[in-house]
Protein backbone atom coordinates (compact mmCIF):
# COMPACT_ATOMS: atom_id res chain seq x y z
CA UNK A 1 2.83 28.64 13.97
CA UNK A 2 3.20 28.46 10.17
CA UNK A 3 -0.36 28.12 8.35
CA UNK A 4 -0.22 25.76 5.27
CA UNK A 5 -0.34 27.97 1.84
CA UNK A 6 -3.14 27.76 -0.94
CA UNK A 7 -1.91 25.45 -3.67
CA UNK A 8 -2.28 25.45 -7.07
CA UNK A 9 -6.45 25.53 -7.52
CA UNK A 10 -6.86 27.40 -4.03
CA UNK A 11 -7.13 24.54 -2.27
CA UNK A 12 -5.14 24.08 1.14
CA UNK A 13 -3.31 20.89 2.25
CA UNK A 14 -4.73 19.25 5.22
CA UNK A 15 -3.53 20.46 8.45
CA UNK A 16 -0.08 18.85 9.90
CA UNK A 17 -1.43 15.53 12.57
CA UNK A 18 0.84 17.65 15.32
CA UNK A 19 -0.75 20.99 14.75
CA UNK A 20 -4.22 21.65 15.05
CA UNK A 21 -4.82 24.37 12.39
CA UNK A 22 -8.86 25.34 12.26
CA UNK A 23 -10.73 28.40 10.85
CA UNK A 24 -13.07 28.19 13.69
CA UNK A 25 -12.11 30.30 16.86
CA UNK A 26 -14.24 28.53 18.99
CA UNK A 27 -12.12 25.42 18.81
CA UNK A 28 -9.56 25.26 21.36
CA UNK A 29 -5.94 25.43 20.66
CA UNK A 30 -3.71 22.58 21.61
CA UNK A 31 -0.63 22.44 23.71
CA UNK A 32 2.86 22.14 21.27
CA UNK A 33 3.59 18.32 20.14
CA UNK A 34 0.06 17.48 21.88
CA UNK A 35 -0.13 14.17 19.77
CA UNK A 36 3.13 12.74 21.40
CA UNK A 37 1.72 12.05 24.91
CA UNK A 38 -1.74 11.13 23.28
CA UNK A 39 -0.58 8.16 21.31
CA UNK A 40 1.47 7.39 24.54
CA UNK A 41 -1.99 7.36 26.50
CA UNK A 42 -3.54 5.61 23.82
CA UNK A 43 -0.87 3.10 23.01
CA UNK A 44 -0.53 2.35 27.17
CA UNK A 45 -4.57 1.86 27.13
CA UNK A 46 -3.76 -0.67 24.34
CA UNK A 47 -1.42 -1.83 21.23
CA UNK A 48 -2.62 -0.49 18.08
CA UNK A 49 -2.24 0.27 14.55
CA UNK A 50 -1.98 3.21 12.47
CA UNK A 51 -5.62 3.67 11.48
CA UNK A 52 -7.06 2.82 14.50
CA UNK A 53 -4.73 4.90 16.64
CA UNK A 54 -6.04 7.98 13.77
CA UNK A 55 -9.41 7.39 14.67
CA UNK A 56 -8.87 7.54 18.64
CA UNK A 57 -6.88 10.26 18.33
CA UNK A 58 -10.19 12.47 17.31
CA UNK A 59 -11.24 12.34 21.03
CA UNK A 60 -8.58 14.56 21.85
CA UNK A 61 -9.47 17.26 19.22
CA UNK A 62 -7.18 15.78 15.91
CA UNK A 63 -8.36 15.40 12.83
CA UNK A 64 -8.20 12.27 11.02
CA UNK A 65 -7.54 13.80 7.40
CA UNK A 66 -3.47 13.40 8.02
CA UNK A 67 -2.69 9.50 8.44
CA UNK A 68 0.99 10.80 6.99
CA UNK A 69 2.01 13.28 10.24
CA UNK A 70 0.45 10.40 12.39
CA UNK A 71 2.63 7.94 10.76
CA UNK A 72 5.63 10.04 11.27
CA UNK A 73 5.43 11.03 14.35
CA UNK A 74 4.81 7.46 15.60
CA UNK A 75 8.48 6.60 13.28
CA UNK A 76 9.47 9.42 15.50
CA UNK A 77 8.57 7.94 18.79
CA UNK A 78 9.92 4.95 17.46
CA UNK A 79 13.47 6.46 16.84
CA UNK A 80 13.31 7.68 20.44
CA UNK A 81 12.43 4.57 21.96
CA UNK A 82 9.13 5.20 23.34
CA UNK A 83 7.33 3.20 20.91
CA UNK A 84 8.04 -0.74 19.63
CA UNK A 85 6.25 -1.74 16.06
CA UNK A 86 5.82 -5.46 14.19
CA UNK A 87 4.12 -6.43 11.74
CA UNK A 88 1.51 -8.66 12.64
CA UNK A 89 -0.50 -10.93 9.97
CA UNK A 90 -4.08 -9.90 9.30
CA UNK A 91 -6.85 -12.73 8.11
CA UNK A 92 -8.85 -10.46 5.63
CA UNK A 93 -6.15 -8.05 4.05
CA UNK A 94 -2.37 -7.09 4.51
CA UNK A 95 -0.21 -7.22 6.98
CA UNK A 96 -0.45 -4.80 9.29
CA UNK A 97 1.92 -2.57 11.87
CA UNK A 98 1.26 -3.11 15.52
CA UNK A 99 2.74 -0.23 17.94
CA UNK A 100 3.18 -0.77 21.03
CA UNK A 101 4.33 1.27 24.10
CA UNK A 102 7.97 0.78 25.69
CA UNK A 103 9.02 1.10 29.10
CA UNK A 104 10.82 4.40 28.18
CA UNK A 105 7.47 4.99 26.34
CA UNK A 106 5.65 5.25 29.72
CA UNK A 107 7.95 7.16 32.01
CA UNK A 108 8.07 9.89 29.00
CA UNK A 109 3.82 9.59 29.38
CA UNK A 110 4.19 10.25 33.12
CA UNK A 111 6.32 13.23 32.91
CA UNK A 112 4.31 14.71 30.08
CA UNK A 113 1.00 14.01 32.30
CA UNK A 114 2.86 15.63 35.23
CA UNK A 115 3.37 18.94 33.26
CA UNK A 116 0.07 18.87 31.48
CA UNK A 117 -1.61 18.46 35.00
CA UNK A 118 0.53 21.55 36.53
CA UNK A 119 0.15 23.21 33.34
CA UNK A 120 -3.86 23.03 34.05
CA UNK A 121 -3.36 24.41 37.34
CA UNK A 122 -2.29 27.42 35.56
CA UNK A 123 -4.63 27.23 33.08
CA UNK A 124 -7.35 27.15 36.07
CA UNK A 125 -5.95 29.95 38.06
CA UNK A 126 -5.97 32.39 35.19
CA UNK A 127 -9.39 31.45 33.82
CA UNK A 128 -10.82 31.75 37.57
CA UNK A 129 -9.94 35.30 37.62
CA UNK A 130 -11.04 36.02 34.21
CA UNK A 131 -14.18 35.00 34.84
CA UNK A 132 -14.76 37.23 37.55
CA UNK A 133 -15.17 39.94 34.30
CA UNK A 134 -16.93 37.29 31.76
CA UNK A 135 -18.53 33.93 32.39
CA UNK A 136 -16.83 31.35 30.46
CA UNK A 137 -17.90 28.29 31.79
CA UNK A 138 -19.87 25.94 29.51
CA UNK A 139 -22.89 24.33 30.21
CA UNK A 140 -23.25 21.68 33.06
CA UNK A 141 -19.39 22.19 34.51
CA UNK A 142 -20.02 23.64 37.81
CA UNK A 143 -18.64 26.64 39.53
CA UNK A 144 -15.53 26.46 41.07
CA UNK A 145 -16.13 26.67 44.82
CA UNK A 146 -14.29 29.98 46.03
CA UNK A 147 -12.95 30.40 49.54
């Protein structure tokens, strides 16, 4: 992974909506092109537009200082079929872009949820042997029961 580069001023450009870049270890890293199957979720829970889908998005550990990636990698699941857009008239300011999941859209959310769920069965079999040499868990997730 490529970190952004200090810009004129030393300032750093926000971090990439498909990458979580973050000074602080403690925050988990994310799986490659994590965003994809999250607007998918999101979009299948409802339509939406680009704002609100940027806000939503911050449950899954994205920031919301990059409406740019979001909007291109929702063109990008547009392109691909997975996504439908229109613009739909709004009574107190501009027009605004409604996304909504296709058919395509959802069996490419299924398949992604399949391989994130076997993906966490990995995940869970290494971390249960780790932590037979240093307790990881966080408070108020129980133990795993061990047979």
């Amino acid at each position: 992974m490529r970190l952004p580069t200090a810009s004129r001023g030393g300032r750093r450009p926000p971090p990439p909506i498909t990458e979580r870049v973050t000074a602080d270890s403690t925050v988990p890293a994310l799986p490659k092109n994590f965003v994809r199957p999250c607007l998918l979720l999101l979009l299948r829970e409802q339509p939406a537009h680009g704002y609100e889908l940027l806000a939503r998005l911050q449950a899954f550990g994205f920031r919301s200082s990059d409406p740019g990636g979001l909007y291109r990698a929702l063109r990008k699941l547009e392109d691909e079929g997975l996504v439908h857009s229109a613009w739909e008239p709004s009574g107190t300011g501009p027009h605004r872009r409604i996304y909504e999941i296709t058919r395509a859209g959802m069996e490419e959310l299924h398949a992604r949820a399949k391989g994130l769920a076997e993906a966490r069965g990995t995940l869970d079999t290494f971390l249960v042997r780790y932590e037979e040499f240093v307790a990881l868990r966080r408070a108020g997730v129980p133990e795993p029961v061990r047979g």
